[in-house]
C-alpha atoms as a PDB file:
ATOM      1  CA  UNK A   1       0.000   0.000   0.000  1.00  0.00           C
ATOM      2  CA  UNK A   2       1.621   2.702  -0.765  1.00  0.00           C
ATOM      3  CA  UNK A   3      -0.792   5.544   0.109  1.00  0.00           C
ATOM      4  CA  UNK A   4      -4.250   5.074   2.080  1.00  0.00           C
ATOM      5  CA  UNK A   5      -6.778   8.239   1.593  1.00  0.00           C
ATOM      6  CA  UNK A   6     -10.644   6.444   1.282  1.00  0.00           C
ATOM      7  CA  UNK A   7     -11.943   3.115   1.945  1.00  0.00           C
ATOM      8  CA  UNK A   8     -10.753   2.039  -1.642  1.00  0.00           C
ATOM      9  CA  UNK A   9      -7.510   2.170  -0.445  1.00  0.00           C
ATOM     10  CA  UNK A  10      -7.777  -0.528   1.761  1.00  0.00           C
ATOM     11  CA  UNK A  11      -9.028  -3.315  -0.545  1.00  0.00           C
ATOM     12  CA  UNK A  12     -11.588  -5.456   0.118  1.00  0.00           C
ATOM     13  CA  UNK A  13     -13.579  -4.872   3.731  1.00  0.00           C
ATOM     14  CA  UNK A  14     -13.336  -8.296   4.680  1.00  0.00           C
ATOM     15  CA  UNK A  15     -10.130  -8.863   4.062  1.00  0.00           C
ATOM     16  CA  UNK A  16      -9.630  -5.568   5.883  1.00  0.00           C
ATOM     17  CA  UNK A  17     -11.279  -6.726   9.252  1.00  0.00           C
ATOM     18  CA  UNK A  18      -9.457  -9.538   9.123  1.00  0.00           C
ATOM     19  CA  UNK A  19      -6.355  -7.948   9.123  1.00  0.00           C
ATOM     20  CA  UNK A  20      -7.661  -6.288  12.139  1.00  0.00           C
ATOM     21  CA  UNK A  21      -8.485  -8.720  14.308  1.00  0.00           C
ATOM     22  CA  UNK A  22      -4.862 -10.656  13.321  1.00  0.00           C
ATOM     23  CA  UNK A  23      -3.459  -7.142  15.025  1.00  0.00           C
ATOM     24  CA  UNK A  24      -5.949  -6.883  17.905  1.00  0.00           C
ATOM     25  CA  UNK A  25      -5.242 -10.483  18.936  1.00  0.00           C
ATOM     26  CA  UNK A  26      -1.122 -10.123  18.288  1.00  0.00           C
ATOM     27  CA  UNK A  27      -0.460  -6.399  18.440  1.00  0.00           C
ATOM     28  CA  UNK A  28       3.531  -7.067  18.626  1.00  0.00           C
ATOM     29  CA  UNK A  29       3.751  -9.884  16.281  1.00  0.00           C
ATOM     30  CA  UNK A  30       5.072  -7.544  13.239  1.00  0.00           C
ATOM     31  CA  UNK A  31       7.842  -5.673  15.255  1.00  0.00           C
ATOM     32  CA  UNK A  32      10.470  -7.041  12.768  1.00  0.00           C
ATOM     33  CA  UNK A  33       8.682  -5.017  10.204  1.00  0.00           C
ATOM     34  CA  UNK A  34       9.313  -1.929  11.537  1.00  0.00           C
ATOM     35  CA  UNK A  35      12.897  -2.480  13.151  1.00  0.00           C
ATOM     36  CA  UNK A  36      14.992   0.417  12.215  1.00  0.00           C
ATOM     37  CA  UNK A  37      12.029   2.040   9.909  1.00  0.00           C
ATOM     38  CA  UNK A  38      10.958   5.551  10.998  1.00  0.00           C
ATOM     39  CA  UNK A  39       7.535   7.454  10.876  1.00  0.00           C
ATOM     40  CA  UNK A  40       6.910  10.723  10.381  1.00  0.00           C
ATOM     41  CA  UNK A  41       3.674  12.400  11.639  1.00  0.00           C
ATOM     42  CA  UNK A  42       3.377  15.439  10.529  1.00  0.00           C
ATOM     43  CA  UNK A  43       0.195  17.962  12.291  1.00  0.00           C
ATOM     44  CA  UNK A  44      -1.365  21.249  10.538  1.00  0.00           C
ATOM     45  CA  UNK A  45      -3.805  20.687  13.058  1.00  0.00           C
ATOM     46  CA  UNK A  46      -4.665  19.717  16.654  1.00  0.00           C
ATOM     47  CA  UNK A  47      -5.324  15.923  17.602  1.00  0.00           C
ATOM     48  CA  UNK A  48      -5.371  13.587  20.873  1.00  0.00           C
ATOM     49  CA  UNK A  49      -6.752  10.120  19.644  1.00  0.00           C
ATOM     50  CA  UNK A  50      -5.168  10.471  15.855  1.00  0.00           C
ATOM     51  CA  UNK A  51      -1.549  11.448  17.449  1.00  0.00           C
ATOM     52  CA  UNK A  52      -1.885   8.689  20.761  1.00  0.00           C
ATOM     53  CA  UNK A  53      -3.680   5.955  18.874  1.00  0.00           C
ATOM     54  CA  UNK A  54      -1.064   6.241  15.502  1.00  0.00           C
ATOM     55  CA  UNK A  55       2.016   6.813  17.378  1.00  0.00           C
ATOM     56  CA  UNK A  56       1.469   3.773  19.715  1.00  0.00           C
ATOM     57  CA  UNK A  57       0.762   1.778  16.283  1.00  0.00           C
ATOM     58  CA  UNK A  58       3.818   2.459  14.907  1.00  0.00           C
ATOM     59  CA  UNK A  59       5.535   1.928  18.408  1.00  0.00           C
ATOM     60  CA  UNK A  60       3.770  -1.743  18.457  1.00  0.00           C
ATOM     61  CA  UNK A  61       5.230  -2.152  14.982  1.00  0.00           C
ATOM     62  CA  UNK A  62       8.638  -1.609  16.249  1.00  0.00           C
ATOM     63  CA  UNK A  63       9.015   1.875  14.833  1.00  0.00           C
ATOM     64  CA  UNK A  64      11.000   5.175  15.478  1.00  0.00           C
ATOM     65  CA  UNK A  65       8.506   8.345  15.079  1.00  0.00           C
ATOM     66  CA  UNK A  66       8.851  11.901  14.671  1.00  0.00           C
ATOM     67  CA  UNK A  67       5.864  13.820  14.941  1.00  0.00           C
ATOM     68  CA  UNK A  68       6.351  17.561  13.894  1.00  0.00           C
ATOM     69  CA  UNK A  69       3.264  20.794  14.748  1.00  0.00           C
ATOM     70  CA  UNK A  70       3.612  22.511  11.782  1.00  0.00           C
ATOM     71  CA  UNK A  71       2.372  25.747  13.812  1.00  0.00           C
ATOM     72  CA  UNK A  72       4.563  25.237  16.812  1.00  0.00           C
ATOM     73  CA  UNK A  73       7.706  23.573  15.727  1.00  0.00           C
ATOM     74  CA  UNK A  74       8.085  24.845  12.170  1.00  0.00           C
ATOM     75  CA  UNK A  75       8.521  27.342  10.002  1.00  0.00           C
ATOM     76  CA  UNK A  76       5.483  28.599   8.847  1.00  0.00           C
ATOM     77  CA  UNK A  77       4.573  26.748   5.113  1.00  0.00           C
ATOM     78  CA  UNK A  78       3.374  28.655   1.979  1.00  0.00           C
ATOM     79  CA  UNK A  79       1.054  26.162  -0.237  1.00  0.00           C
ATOM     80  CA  UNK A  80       0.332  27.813  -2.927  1.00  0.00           C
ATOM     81  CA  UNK A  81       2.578  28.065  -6.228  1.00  0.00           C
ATOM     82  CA  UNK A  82       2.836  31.601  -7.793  1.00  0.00           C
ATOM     83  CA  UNK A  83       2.729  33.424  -4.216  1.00  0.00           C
ATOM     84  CA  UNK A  84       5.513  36.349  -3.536  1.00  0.00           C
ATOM     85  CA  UNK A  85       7.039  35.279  -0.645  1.00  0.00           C
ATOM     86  CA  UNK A  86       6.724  38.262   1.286  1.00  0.00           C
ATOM     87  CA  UNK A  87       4.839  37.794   4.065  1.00  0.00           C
ATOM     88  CA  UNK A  88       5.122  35.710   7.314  1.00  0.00           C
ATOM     89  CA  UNK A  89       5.676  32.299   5.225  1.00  0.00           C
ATOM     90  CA  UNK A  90       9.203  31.513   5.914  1.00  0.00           C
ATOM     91  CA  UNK A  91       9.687  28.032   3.437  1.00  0.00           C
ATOM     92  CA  UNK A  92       7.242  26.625   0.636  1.00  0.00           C
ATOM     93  CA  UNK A  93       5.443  23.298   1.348  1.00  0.00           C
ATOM     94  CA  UNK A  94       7.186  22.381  -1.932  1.00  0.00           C
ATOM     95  CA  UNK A  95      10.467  22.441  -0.354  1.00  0.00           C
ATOM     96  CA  UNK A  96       9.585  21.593   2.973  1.00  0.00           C
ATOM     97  CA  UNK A  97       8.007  18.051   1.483  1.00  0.00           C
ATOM     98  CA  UNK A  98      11.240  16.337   0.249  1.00  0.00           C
ATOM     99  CA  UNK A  99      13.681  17.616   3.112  1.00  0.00           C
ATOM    100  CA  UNK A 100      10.935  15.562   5.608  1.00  0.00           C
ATOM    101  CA  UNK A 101      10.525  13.033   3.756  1.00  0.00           C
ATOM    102  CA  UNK A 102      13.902  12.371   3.658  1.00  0.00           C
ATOM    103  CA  UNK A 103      13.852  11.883   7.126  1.00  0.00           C
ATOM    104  CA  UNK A 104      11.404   9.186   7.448  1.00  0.00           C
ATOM    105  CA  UNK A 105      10.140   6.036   5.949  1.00  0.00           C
ATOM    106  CA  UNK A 106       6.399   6.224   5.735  1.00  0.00           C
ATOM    107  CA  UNK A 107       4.282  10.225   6.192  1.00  0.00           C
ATOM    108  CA  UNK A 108       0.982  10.573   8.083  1.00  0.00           C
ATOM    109  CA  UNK A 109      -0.262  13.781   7.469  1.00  0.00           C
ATOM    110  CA  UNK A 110      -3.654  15.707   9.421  1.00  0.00           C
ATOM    111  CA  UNK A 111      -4.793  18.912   7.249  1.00  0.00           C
ATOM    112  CA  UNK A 112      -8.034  19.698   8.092  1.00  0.00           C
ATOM    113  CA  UNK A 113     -10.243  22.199   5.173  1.00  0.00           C
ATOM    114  CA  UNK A 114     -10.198  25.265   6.038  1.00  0.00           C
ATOM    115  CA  UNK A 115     -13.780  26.493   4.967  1.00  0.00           C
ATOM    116  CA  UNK A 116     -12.753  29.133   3.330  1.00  0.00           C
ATOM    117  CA  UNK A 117     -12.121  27.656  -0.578  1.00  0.00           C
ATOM    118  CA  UNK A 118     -14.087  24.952  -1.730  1.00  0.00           C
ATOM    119  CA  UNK A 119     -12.352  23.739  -4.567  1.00  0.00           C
ATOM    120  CA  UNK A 120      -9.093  23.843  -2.343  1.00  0.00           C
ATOM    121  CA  UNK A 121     -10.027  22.248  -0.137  1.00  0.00           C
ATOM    122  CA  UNK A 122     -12.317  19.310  -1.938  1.00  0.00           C
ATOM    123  CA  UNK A 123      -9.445  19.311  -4.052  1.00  0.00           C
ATOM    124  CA  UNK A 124      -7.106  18.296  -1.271  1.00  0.00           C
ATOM    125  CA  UNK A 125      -4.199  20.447  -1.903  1.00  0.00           C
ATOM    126  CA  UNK A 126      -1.661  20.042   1.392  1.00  0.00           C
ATOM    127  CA  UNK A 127      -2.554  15.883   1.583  1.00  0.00           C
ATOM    128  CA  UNK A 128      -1.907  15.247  -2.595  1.00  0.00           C
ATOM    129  CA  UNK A 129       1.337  17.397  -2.455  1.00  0.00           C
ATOM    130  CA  UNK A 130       2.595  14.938   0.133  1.00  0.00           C
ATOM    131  CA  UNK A 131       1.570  12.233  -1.826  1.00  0.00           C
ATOM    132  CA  UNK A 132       3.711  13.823  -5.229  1.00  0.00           C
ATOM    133  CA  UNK A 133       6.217  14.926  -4.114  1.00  0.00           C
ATOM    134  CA  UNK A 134       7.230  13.608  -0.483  1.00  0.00           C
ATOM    135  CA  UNK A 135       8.645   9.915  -3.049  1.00  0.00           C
ATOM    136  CA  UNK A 136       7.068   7.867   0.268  1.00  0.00           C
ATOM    137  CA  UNK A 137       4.018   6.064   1.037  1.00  0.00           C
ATOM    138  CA  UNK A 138       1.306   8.565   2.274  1.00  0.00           C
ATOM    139  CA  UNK A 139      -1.294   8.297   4.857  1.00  0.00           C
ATOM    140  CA  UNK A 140      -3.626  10.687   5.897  1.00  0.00           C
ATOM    141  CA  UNK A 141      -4.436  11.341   9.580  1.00  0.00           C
ATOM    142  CA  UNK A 142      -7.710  13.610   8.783  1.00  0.00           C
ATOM    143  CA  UNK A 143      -7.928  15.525   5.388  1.00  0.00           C
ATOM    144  CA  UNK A 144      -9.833  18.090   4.312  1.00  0.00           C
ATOM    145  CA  UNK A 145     -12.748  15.660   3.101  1.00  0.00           C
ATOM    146  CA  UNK A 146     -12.412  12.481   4.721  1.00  0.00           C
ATOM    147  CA  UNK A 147     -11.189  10.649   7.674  1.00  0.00           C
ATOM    148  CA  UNK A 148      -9.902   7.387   6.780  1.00  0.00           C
ATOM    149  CA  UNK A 149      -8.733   5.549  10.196  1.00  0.00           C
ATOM    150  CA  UNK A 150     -11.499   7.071  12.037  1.00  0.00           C
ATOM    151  CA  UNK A 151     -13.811   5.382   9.336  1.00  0.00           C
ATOM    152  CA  UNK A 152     -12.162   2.059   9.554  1.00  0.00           C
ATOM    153  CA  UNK A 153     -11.667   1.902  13.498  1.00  0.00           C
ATOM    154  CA  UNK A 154     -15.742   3.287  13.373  1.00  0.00           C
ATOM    155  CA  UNK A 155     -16.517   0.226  10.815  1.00  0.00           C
ATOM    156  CA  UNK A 156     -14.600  -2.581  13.440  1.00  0.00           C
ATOM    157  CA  UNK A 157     -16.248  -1.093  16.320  1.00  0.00           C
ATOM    158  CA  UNK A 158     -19.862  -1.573  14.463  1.00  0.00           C
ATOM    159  CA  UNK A 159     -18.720  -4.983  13.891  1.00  0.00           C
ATOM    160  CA  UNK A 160     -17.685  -6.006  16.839  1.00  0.00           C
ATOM    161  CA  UNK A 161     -21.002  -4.764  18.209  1.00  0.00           C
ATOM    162  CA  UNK A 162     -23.296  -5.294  16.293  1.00  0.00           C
ATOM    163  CA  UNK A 163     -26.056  -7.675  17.323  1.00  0.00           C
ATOM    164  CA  UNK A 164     -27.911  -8.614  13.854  1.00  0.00           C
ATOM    165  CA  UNK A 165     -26.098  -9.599  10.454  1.00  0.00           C
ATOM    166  CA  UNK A 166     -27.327  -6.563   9.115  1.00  0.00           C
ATOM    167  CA  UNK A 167     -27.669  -3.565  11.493  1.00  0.00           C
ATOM    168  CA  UNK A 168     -29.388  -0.218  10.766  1.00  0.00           C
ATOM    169  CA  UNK A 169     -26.538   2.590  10.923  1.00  0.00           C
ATOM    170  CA  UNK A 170     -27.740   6.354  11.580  1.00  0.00           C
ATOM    171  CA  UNK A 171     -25.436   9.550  10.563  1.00  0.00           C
ATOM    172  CA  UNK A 172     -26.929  12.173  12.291  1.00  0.00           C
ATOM    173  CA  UNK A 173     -26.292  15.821  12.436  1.00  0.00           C
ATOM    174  CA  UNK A 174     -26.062  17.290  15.472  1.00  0.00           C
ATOM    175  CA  UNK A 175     -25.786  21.419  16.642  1.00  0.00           C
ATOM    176  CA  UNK A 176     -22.238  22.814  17.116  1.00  0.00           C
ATOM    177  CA  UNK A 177     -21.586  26.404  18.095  1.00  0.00           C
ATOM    178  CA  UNK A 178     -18.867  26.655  15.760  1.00  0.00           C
ATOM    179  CA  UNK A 179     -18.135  25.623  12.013  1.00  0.00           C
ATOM    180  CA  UNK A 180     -17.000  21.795  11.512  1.00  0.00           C
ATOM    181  CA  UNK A 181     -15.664  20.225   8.050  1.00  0.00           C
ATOM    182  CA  UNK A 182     -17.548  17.531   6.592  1.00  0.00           C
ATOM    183  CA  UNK A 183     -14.515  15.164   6.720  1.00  0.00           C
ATOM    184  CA  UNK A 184     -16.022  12.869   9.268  1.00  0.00           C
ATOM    185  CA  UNK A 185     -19.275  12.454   8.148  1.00  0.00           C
ATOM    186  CA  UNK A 186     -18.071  12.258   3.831  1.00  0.00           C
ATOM    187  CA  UNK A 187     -15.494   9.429   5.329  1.00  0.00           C
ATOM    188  CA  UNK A 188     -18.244   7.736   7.730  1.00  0.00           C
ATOM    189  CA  UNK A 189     -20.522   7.467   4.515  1.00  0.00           C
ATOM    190  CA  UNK A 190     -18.061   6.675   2.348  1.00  0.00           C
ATOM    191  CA  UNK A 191     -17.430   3.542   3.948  1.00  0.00           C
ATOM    192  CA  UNK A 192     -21.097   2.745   4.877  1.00  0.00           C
ATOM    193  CA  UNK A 193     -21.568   2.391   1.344  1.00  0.00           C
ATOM    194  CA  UNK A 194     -19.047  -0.203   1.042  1.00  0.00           C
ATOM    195  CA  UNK A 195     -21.043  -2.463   3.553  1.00  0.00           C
ATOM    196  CA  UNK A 196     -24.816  -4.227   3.297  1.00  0.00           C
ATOM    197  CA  UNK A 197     -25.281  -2.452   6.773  1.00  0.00           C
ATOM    198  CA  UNK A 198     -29.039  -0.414   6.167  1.00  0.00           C
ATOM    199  CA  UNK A 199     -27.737   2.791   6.306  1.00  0.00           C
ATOM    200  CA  UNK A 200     -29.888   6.437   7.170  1.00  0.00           C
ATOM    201  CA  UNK A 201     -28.514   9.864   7.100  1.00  0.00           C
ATOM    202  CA  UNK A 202     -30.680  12.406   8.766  1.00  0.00           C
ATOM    203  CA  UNK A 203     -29.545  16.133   9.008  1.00  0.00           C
ATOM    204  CA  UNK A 204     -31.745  19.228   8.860  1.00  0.00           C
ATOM    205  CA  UNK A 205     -32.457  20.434   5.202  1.00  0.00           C
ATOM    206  CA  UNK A 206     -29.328  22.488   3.426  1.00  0.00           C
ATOM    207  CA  UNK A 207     -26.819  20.012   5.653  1.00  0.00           C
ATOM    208  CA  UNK A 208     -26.555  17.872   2.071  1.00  0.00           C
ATOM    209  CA  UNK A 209     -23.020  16.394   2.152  1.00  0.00           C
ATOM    210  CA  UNK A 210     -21.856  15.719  -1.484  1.00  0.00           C
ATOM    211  CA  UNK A 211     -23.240  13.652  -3.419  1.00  0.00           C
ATOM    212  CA  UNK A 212     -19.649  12.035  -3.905  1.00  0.00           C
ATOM    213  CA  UNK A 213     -20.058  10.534  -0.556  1.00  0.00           C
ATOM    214  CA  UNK A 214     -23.923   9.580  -0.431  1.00  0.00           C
ATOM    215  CA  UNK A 215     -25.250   9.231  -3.754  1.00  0.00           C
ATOM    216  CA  UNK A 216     -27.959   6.099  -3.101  1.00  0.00           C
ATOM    217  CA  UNK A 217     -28.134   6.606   1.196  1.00  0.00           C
ATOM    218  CA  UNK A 218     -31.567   7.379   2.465  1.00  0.00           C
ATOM    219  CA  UNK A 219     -31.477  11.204   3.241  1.00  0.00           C
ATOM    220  CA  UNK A 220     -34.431  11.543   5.981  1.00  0.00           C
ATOM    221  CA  UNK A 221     -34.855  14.574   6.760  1.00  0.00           C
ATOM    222  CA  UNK A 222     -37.615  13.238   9.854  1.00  0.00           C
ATOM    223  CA  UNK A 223     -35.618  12.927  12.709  1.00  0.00           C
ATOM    224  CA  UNK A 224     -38.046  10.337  14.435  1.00  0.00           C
ATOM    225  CA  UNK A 225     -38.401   8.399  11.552  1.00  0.00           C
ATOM    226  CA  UNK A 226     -34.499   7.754  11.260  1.00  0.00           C
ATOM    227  CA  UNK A 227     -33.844   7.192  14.648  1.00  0.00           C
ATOM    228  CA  UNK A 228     -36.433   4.137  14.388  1.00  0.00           C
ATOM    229  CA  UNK A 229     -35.395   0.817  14.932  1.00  0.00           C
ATOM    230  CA  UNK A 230     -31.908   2.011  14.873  1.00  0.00           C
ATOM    231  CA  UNK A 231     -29.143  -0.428  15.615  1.00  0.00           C
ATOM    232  CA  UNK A 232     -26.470   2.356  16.242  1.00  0.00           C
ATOM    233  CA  UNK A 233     -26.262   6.069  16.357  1.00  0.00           C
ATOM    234  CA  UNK A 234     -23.651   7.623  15.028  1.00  0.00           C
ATOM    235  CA  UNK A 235     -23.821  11.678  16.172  1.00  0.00           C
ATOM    236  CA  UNK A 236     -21.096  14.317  14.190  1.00  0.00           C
ATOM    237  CA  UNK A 237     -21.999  18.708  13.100  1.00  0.00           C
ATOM    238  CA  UNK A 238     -21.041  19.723  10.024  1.00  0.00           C
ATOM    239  CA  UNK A 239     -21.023  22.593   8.452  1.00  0.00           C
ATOM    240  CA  UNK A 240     -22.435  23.518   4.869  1.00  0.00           C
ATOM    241  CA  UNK A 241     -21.274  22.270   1.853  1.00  0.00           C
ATOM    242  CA  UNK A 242     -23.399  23.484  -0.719  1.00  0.00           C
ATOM    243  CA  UNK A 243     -22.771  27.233  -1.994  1.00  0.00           C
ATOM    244  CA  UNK A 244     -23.111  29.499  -1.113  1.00  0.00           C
ATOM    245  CA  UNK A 245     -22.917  29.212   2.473  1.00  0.00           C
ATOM    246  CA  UNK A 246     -19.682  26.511   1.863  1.00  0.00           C
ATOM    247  CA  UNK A 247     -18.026  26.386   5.713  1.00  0.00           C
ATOM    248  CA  UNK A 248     -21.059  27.918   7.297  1.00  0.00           C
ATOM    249  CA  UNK A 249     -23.169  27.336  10.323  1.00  0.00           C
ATOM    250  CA  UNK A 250     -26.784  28.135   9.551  1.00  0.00           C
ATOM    251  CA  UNK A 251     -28.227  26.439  12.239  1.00  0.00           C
ATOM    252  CA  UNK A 252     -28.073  25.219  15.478  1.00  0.00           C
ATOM    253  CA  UNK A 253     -31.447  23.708  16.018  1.00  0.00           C
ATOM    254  CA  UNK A 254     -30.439  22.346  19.916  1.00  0.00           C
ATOM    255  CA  UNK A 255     -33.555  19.690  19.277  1.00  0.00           C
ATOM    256  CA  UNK A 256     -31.130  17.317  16.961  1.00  0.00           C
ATOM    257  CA  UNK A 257     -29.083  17.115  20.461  1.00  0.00           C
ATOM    258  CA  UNK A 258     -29.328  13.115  20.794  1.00  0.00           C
ATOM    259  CA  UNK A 259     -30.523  12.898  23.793  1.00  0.00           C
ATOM    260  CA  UNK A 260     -32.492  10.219  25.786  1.00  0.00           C
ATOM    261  CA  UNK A 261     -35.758  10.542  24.530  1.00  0.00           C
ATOM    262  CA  UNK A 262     -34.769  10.014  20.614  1.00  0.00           C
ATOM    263  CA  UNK A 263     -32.962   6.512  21.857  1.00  0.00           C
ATOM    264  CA  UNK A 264     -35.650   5.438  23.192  1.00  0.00           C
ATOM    265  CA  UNK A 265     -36.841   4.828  19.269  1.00  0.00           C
ATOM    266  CA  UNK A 266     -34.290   2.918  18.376  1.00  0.00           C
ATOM    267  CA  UNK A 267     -33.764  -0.831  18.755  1.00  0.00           C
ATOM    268  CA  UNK A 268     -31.483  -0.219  22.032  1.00  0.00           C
ATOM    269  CA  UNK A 269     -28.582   1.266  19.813  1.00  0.00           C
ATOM    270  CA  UNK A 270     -25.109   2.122  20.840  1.00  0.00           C
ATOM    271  CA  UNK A 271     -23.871   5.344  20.835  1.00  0.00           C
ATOM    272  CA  UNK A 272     -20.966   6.579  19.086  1.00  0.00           C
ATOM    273  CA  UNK A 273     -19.108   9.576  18.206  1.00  0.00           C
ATOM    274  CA  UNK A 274     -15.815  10.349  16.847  1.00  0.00           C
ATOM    275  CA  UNK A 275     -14.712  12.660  19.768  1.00  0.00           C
ATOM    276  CA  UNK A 276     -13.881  15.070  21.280  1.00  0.00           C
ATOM    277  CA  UNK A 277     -18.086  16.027  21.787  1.00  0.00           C
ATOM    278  CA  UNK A 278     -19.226  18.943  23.270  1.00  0.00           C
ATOM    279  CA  UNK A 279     -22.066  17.040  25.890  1.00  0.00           C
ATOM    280  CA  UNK A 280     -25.196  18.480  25.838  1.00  0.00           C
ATOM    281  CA  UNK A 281     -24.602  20.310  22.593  1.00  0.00           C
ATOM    282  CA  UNK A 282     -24.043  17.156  20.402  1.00  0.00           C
ATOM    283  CA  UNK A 283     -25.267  14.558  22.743  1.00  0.00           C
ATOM    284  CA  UNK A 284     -26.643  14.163  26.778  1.00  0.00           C
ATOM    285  CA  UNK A 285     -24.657  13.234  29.372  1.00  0.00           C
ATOM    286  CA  UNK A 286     -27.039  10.650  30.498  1.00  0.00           C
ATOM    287  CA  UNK A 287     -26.285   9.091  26.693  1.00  0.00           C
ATOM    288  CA  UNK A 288     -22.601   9.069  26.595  1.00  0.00           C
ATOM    289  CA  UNK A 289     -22.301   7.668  29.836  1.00  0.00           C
ATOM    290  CA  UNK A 290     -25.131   5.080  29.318  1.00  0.00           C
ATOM    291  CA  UNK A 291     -23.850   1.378  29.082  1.00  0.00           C
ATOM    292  CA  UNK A 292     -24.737   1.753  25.183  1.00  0.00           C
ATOM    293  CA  UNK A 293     -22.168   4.463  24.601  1.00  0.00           C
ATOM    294  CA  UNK A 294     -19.264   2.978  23.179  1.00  0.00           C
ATOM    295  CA  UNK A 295     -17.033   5.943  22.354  1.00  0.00           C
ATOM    296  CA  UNK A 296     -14.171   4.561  24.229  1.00  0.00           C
ATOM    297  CA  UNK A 297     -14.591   1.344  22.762  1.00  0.00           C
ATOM    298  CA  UNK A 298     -14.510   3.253  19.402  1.00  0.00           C
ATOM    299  CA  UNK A 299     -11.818   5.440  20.302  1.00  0.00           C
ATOM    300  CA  UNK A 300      -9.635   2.392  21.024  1.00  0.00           C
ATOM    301  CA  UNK A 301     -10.010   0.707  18.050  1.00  0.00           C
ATOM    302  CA  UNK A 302      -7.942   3.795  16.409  1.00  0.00           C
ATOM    303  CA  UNK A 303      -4.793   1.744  17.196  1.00  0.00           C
ATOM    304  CA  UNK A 304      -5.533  -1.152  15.701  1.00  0.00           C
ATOM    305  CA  UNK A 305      -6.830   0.846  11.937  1.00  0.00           C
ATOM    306  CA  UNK A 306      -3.692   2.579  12.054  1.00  0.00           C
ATOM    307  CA  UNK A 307      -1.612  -0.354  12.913  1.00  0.00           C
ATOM    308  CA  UNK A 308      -3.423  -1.908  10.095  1.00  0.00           C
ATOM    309  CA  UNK A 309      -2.473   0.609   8.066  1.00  0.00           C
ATOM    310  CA  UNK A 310       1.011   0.824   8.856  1.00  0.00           C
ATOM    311  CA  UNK A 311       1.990  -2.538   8.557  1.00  0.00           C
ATOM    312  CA  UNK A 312       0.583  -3.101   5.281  1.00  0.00           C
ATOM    313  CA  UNK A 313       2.593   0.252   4.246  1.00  0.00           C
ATOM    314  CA  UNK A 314       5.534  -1.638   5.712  1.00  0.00           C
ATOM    315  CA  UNK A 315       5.086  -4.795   3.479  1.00  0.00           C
ATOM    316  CA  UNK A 316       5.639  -2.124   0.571  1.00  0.00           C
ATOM    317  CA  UNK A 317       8.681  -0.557   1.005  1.00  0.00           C
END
């Protein structure tokens, strides 16, 4: 594998959980794989889970990692070709790419959109420069559309969970005082659509993701109606995607909260979320911390995507 972006990436989804479970059941069994091999993870944005859950991947896989803060440890990077380099953007991207890469064996990369340019950032400018011009393989820690290992540790948490052959999986949108990207949710329904799972998006109307990432999902816009017979719940705010309010919050209707009341509809789901959640804005207390949440469950499972993901980057070089 020598770059992992989508759920294409990753080849067949059975194949893939297997793979997973091999690593959950032996996560040191590979450590000859990474002997002497180093990983670079490289952060234009904050993380917790992405930068704990991949770095102790790479550490079960016998690894060395860097992990550079682009805003705190570097120079600050210019992106764009064409730009006089006058202001406070010390080095070009285009520069800064091979010198780290020649560091390291294998690049994770987190560069969330930055709601400002569509086409820039559906385009994903910082995460396919890496993948040109950096000569390694290329992972992506959170893009500016999609969120790959959250997706695949969200798909063997379902699985591991689930009580029926094939359960009924809810997106739904939930209010957020400040502007999200659509990453999490495109990703989540990207790889939905790769499974036989019944799956239900519900959002208010003008929260349309693209059509790239849900063309033939139920869209309900009835709250009620989607929560129904639910086998699991998974709550995540975006912002807008269509123009032209691209990036915007236009609403934040507190009754899509899920809160106790709207479980109750549902075929005794579990919870989940990608975290961090702001309680009570995107979900109750009394629901997270109900013996159906399993965000930590969830959030656990990050190691073993990313290990997944590693090691089968490993077998490539």
């Amino acid at each position: 594998m020598k770059k992992f972006t989508c759920v294409q990436d990753i080849g067949p989804l059975d194949i893939a959980l297997a793979k997973a479970a091999e690593v959950k059941a032996n996560p040191f069994s590979d450590q000859i794989l990474g002997k002497n091999k180093t990983l670079l993870m490289i952060f234009f944005n904050s993380s917790l889970r992405t930068r704990l859950s991949t770095q102790k991947a790479a550490l079960n896989l016998g690894m060395n990692v860097i992990v550079l803060d682009i805003n705190q440890g570097a120079w600050k990077l210019e992106t764009e070709r064409g730009v006089i380099m006058d202001g406070d953007k010390s080095e070009h991207i285009l520069e800064a790419i091979p010198v780290m890469a020649s560091y390291c064996d294998i690049i994770g990369v987190r560069s969330f959109a930055r709601l400002e340019d569509k086409a820039f950032d559906y385009n994903e400018t910082i995460l396919n420069q890496f993948i040109e011009y950096s000569g390694k393989p290329v992972f992506s820690m959170e893009a500016a559309t999609r969120h790959p290992l959250q997706s695949f540790a969200d798909l063997i948490t379902i699985e591991e969970y689930k009580k029926v052959e094939r359960p009924k999986v809810v997106l739904t949108w939930a209010p957020h005082p400040k502007a999200l990207p659509q990453a999490v949710p495109n990703s989540f329904a990207e790889w939905m659509r790769e499974t036989d799972y019944e799956f239900v998006i519900t959002h208010p109307e003008g929260y349309e993701l693209s059509e790239d990432f849900t063309k033939g999902v139920r869209i309900e816009y009835d709250i009620e109606a989607a929560y129904k017979d639910a086998d699991f719940i998974y709550a995540k705010n975006w912002s807008k995607f269509n123009d032209p309010d691209y990036g915007k919050v236009v609403n934040i209707d507190r009754s899509w909260m899920v809160d106790e009341k709207k479980m109750q509809l549902t075929r005794n789901a579990k919870f989940m979320h990608c975290l961090p959640v702001r309680r009570n804005m995107i979900v109750s207390d009394d629901v997270i911390e109900s013996k159906d949440s399993i965000v930590i469950p969830e959030a656990a499972n990050r190691v073993v995507s990313a290990q997944v993901v590693i090691r089968e980057m490993l077998k490539s070089i």
